[in-house]
N, C-alpha and C. Protein backbone atom coordinates (compact mmCIF):
# COMPACT_ATOMS: atom_id res chain seq x y z
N UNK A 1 18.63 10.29 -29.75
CA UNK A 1 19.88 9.65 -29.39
C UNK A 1 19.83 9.14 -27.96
N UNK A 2 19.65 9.85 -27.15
CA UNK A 2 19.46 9.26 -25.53
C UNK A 2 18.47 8.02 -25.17
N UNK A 3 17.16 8.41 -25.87
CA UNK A 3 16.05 7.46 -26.18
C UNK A 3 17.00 5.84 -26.23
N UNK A 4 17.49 6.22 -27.64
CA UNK A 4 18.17 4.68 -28.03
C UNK A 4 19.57 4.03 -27.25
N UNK A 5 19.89 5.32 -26.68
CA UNK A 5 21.12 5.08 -25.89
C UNK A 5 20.60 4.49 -24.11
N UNK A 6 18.98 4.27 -23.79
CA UNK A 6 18.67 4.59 -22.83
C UNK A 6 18.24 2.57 -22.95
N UNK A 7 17.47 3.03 -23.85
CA UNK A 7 17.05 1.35 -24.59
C UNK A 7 18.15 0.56 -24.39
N UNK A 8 19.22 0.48 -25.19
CA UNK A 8 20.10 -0.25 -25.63
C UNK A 8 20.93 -0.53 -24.01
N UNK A 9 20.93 0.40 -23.25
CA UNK A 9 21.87 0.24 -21.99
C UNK A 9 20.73 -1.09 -21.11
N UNK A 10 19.30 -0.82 -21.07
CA UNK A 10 17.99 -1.80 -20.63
C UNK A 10 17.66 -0.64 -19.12
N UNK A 11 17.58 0.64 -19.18
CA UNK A 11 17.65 1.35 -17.54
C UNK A 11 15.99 2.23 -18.25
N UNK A 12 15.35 1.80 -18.76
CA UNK A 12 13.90 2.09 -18.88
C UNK A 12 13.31 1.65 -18.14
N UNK A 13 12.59 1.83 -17.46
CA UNK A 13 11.91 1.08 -16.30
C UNK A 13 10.72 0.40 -17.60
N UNK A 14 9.53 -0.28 -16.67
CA UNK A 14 7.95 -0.34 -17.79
C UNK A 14 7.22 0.35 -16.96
N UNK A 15 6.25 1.46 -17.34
CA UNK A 15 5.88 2.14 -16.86
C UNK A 15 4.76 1.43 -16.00
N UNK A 16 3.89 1.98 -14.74
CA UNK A 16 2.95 1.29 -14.12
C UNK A 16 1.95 1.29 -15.17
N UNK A 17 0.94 1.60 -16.22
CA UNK A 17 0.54 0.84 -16.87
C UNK A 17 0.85 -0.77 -17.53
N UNK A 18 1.91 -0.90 -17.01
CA UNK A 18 2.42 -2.01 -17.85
C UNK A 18 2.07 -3.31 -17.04
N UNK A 19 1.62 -2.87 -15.49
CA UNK A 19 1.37 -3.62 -14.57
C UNK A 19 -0.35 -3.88 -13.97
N UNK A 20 -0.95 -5.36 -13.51
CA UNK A 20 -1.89 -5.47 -13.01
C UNK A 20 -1.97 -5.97 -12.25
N UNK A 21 -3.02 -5.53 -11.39
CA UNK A 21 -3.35 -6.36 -10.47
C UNK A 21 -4.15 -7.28 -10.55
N UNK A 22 -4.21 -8.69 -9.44
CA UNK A 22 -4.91 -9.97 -10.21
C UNK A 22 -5.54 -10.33 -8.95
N UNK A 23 -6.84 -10.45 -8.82
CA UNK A 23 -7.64 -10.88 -8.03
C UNK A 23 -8.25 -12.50 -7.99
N UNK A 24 -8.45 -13.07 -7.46
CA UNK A 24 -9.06 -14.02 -7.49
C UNK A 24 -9.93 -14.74 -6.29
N UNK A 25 -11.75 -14.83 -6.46
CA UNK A 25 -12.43 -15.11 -5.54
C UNK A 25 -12.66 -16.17 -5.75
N UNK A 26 -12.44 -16.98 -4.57
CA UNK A 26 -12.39 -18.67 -4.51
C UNK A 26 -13.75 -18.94 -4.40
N UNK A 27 -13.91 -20.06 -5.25
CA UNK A 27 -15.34 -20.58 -5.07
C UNK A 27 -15.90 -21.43 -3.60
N UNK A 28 -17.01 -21.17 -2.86
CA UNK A 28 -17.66 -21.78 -1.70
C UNK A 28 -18.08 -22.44 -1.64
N UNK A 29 -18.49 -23.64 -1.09
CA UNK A 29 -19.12 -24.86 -0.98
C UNK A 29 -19.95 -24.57 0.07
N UNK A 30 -20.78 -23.74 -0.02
CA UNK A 30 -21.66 -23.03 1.08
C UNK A 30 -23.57 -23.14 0.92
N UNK A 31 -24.28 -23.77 1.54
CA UNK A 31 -25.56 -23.32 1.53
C UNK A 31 -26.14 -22.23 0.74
N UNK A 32 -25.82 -21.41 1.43
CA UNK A 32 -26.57 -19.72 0.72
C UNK A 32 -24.70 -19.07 0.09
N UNK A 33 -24.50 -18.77 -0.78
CA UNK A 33 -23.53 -18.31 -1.46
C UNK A 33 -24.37 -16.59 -1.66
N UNK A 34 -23.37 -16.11 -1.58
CA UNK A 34 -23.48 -14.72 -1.44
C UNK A 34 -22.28 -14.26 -2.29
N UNK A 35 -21.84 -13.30 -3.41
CA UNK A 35 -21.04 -13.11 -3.73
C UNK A 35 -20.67 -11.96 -3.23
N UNK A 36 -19.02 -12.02 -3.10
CA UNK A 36 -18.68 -10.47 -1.84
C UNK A 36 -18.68 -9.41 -2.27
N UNK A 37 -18.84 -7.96 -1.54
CA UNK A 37 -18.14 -6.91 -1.88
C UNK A 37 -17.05 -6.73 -1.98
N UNK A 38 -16.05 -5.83 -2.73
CA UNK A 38 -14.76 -6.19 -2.93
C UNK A 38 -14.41 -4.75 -2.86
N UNK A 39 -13.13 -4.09 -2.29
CA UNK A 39 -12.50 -3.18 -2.58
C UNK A 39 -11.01 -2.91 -2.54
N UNK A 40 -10.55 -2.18 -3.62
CA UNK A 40 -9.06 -2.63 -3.59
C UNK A 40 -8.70 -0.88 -4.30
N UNK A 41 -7.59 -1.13 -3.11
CA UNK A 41 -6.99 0.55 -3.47
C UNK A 41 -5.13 0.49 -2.96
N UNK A 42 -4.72 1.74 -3.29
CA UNK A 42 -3.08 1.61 -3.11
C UNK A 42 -2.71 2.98 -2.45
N UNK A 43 -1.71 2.75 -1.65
CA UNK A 43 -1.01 3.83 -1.08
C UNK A 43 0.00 3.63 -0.73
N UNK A 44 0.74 4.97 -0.23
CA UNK A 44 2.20 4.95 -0.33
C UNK A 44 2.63 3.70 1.00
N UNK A 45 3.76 3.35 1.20
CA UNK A 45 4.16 2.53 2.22
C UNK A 45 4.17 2.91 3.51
N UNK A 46 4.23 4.22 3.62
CA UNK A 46 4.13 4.81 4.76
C UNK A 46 3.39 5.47 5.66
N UNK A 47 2.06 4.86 4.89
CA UNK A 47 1.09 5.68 5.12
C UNK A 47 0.93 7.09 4.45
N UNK A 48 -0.39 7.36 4.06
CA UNK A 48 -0.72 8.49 2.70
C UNK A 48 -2.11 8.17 2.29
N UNK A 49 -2.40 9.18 1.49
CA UNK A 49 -3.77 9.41 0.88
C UNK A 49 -3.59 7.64 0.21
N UNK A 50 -5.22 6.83 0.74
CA UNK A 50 -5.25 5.71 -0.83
C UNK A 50 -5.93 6.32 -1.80
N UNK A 51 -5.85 5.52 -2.68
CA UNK A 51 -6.54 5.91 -4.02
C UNK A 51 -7.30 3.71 -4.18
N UNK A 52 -8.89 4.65 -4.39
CA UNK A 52 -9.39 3.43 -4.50
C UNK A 52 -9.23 3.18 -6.67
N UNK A 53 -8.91 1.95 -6.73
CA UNK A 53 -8.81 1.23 -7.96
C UNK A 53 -10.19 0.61 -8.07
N UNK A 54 -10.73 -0.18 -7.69
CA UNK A 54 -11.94 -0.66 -7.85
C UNK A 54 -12.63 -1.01 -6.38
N UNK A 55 -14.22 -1.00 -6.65
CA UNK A 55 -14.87 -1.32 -5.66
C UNK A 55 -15.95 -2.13 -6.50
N UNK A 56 -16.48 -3.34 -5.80
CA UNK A 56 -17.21 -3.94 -6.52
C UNK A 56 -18.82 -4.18 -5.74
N UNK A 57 -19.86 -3.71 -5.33
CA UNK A 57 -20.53 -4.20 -5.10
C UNK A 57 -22.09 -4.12 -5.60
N UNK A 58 -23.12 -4.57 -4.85
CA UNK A 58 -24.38 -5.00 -5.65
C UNK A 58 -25.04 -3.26 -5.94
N UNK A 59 -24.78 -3.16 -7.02
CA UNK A 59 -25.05 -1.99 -7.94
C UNK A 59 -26.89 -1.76 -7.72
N UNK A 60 -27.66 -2.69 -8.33
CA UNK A 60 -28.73 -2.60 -8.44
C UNK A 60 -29.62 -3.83 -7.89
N UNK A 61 -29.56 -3.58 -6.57
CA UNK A 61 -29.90 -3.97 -5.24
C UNK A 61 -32.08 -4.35 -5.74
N UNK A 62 -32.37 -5.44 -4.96
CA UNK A 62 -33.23 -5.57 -5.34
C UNK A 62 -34.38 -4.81 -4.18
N UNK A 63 -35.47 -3.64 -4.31
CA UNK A 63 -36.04 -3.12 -3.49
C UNK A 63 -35.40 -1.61 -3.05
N UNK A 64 -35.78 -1.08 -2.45
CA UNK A 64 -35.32 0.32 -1.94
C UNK A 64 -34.15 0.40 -1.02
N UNK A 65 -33.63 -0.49 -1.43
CA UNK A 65 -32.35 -0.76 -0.41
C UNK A 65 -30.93 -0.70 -1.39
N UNK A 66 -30.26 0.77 -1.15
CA UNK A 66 -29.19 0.85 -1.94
C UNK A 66 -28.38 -0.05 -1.52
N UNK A 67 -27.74 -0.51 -2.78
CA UNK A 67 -26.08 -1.27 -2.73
C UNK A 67 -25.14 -0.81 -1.73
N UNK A 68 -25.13 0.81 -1.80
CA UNK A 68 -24.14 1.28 -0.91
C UNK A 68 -24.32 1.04 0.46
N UNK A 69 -25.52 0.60 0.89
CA UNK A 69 -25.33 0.27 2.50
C UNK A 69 -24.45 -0.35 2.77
N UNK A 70 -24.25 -1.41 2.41
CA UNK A 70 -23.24 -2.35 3.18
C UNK A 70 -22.10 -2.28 2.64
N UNK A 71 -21.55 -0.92 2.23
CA UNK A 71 -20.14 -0.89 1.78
C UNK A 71 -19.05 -0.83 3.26
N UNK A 72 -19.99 -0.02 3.65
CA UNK A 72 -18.63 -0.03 5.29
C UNK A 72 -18.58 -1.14 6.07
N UNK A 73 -19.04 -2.52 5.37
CA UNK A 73 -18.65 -3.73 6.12
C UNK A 73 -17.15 -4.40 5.38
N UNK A 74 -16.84 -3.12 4.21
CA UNK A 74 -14.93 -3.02 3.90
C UNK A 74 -14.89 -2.14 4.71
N UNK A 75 -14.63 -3.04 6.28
CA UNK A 75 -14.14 -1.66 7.23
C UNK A 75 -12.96 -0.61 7.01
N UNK A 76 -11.47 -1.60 6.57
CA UNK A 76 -10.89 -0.74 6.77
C UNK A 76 -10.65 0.25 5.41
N UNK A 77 -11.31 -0.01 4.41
CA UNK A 77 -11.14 0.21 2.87
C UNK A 77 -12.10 1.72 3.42
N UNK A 78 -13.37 1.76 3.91
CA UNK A 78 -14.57 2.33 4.61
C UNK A 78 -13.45 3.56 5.43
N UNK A 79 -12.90 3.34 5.88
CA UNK A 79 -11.85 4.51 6.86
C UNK A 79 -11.20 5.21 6.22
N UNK A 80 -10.05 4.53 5.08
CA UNK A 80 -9.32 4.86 4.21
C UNK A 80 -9.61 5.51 3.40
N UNK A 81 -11.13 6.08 3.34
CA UNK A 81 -11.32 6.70 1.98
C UNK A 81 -12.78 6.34 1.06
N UNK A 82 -13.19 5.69 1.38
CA UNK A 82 -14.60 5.20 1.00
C UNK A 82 -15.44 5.62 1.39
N UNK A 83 -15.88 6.02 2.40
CA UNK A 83 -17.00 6.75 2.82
C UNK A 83 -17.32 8.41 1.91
N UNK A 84 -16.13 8.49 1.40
CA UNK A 84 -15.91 10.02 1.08
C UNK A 84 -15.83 9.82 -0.48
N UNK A 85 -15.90 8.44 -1.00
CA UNK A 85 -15.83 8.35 -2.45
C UNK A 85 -17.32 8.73 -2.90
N UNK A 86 -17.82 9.35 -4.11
CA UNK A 86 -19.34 9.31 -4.44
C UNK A 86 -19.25 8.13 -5.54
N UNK A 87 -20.46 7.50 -5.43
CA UNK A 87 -20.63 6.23 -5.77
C UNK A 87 -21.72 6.15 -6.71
N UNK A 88 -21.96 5.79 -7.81
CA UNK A 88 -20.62 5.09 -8.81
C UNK A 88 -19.45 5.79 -8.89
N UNK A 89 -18.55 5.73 -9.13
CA UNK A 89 -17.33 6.12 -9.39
C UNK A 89 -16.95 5.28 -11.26
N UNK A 90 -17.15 6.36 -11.87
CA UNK A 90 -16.69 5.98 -13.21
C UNK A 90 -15.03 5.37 -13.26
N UNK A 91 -15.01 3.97 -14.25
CA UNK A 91 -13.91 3.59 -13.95
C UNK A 91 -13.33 2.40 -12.59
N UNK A 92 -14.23 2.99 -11.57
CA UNK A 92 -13.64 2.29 -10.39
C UNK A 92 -15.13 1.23 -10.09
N UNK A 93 -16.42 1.34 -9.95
CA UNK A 93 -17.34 0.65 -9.46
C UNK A 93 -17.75 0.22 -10.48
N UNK A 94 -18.00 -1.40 -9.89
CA UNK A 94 -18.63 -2.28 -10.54
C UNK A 94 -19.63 -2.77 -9.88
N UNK A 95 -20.08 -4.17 -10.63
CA UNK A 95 -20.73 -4.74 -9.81
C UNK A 95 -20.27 -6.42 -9.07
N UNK A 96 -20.83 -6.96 -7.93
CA UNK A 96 -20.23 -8.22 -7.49
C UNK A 96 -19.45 -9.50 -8.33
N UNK A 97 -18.56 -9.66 -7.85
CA UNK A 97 -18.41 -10.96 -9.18
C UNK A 97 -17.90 -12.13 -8.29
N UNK A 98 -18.54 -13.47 -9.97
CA UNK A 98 -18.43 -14.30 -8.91
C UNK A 98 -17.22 -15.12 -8.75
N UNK A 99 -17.05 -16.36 -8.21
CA UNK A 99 -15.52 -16.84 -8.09
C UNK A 99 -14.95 -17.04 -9.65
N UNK A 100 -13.63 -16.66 -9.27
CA UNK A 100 -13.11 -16.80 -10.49
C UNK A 100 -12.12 -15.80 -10.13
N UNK A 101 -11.05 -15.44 -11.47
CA UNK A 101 -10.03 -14.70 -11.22
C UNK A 101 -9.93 -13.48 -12.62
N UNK A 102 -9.92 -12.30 -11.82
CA UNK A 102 -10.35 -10.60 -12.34
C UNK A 102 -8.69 -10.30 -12.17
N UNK A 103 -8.35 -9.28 -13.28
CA UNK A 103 -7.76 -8.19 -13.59
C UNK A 103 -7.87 -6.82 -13.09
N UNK A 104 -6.93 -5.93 -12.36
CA UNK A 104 -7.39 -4.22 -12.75
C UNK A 104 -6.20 -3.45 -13.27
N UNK A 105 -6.46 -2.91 -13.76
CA UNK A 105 -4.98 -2.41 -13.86
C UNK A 105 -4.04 -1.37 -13.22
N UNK A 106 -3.08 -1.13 -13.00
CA UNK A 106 -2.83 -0.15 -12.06
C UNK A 106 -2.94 1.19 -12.81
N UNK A 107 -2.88 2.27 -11.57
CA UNK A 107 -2.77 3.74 -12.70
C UNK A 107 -1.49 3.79 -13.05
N UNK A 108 -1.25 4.67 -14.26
CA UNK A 108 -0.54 5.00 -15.14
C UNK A 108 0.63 5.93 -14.76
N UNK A 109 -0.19 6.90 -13.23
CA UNK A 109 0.93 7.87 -12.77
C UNK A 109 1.32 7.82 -11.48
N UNK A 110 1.66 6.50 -11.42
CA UNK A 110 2.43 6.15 -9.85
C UNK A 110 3.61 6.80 -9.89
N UNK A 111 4.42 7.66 -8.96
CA UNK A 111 5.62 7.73 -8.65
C UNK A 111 6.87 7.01 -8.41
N UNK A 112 7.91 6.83 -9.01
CA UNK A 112 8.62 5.38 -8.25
C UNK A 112 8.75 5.61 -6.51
N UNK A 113 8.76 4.50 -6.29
CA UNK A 113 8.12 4.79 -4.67
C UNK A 113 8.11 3.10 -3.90
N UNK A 114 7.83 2.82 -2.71
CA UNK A 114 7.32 2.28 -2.34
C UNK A 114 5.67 2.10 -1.86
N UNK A 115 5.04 1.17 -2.26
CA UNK A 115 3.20 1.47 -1.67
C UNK A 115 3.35 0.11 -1.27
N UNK A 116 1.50 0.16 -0.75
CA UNK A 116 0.88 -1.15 -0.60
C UNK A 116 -0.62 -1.58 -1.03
N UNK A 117 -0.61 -2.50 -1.73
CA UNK A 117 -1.66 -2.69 -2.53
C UNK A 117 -2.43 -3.30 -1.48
N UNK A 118 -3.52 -3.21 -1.64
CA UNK A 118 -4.85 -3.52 -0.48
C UNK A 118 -5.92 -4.60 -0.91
N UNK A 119 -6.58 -5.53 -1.06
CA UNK A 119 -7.86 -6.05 -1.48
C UNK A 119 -8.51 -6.44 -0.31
N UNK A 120 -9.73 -6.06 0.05
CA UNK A 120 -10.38 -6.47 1.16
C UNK A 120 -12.14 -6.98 0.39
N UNK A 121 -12.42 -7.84 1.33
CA UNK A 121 -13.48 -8.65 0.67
C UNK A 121 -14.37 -8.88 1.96
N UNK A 122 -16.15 -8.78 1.48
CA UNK A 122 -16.75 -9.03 2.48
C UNK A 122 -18.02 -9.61 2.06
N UNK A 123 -18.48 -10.59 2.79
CA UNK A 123 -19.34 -11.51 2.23
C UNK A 123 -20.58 -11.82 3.05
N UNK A 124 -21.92 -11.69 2.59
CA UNK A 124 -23.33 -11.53 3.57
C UNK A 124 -22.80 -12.78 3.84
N UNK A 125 -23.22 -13.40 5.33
CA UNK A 125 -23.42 -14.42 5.73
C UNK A 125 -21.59 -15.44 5.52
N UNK A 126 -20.93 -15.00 5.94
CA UNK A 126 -19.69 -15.03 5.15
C UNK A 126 -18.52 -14.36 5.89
N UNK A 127 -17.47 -14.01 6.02
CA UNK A 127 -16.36 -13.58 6.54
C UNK A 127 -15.79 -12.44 5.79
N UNK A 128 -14.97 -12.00 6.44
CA UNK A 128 -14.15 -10.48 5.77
C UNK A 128 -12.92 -10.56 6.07
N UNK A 129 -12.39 -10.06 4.78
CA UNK A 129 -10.67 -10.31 4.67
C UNK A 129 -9.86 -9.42 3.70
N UNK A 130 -8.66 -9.22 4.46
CA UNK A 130 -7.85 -8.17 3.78
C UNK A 130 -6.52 -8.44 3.50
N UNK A 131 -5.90 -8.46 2.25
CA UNK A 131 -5.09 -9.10 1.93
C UNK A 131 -3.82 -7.96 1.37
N UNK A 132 -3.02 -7.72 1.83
CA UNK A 132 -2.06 -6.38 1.43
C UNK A 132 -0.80 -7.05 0.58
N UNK A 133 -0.29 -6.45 -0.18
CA UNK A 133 0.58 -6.76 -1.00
C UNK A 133 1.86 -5.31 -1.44
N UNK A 134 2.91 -5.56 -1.23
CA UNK A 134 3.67 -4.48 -0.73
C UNK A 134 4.45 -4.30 -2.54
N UNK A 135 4.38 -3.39 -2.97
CA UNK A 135 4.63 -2.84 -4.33
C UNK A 135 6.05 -2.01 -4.46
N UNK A 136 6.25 -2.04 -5.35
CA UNK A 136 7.39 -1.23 -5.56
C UNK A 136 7.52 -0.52 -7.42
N UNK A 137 7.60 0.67 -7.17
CA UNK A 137 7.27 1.17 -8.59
C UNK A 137 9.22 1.76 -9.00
N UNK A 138 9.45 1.55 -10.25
CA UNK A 138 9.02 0.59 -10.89
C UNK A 138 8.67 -0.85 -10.77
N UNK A 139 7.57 -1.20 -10.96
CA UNK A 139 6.94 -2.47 -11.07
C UNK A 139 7.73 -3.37 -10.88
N UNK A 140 7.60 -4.46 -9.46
CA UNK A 140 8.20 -5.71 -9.85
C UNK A 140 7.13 -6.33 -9.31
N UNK A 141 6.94 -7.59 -9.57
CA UNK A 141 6.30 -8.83 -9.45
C UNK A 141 6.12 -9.28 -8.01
N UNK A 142 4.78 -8.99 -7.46
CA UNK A 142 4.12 -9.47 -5.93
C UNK A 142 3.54 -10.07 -5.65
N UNK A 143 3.43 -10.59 -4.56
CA UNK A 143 2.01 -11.92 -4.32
C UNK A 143 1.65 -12.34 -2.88
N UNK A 144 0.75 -12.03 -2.22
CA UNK A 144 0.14 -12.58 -1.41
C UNK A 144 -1.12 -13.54 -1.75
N UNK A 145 -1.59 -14.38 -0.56
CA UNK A 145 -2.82 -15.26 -0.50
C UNK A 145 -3.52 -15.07 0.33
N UNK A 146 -4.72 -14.84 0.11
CA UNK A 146 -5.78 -14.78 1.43
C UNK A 146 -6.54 -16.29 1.53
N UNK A 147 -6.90 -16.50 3.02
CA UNK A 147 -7.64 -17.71 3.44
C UNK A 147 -8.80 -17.88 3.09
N UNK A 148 -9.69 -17.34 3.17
CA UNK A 148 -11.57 -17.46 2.87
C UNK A 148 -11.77 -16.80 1.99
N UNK A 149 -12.29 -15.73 1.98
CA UNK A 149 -12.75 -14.81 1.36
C UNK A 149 -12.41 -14.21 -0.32
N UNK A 150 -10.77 -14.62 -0.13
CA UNK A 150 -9.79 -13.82 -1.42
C UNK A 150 -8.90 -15.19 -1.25
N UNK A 151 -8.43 -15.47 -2.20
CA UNK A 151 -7.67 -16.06 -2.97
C UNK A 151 -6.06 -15.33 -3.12
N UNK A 152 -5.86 -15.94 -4.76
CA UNK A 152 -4.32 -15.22 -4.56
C UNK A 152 -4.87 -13.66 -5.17
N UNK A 153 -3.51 -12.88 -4.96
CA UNK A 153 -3.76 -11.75 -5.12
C UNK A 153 -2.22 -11.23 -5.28
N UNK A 154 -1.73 -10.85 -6.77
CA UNK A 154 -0.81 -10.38 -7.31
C UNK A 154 -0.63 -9.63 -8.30
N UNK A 155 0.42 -8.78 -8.56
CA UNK A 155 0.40 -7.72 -9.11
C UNK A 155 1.84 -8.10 -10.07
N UNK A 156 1.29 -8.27 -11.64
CA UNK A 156 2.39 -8.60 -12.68
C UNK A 156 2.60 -7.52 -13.43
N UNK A 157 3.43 -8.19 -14.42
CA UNK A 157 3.43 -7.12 -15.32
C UNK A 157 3.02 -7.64 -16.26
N UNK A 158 2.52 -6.62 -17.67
CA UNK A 158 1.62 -6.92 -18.65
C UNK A 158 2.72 -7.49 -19.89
């Protein structure tokens, strides 16, 4: 009875599964193209533990030279919590991708709250950029743009 009485009034929120985040790496008109490292994580508004969502970089590096070196050139992603992640991270690490526009989804057990969504991007031979996007759970509809590096970067619902 409450269920349908809860429905029918419309005071259900959609839960943060219902929401993603949307990345998009702009294509370069560059000599040597390098595709970036990427990392994108969320925390409360006020500062708080992040929680990394995805990290993307060159997995299987060519030569004796792990991928993970050049993760702390996501400086501030690298401070926040990255250094202390073990890597792969099931779920969260991938590998580089190239321009075009990616999905992640958010987690499932956000608190209603205020946060801020993070994407920072870093590119060999290339620039670094961090693009924040300020959230609000239940889920509403956000959007920032980054200049070089990142593109748009918004968080819908599904």
């Amino acid at each position: 009875m409450r269920i349908s009485l809860a429905l029918a009034a419309g005071v259900v929120a959609a839960p943060a599964t219902a929401a993603t985040l949307n990345v998009t790496i702009p294509a370069k008109s560059v000599a040597e193209y390098h595709r970036p490292y990427v990392a994108a994580w969320i925390e409360p508004a006020g500062g708080g533990q992040a929680r990394t969502l995805a990290v993307w970089y060159d997995i299987k590096k060519k030569g004796n030279e792990p991928g993970t070196k050049w993760l702390s050139d996501l400086r501030t992603w690298w401070r926040k919590g990255g250094r202390s992640l073990k890597l792969p991270a099931d779920g969260v690490s991938g590998a580089t991708r190239a321009p075009g526009a990616y999905r992640i989804p958010l987690p499932a057990d956000l608190k209603p709250g205020s946060y801020v969504v993070y994407v920072e991007a870093a590119r060999e031979n290339g620039g670094r950029e961090l693009v924040s996007v300020p959230l609000t759970v239940p889920v509403r509809a956000a959007s920032a743009t980054g200049r070089s590096e990142l593109g748009a970067v918004s968080v819908s619902l599904r």
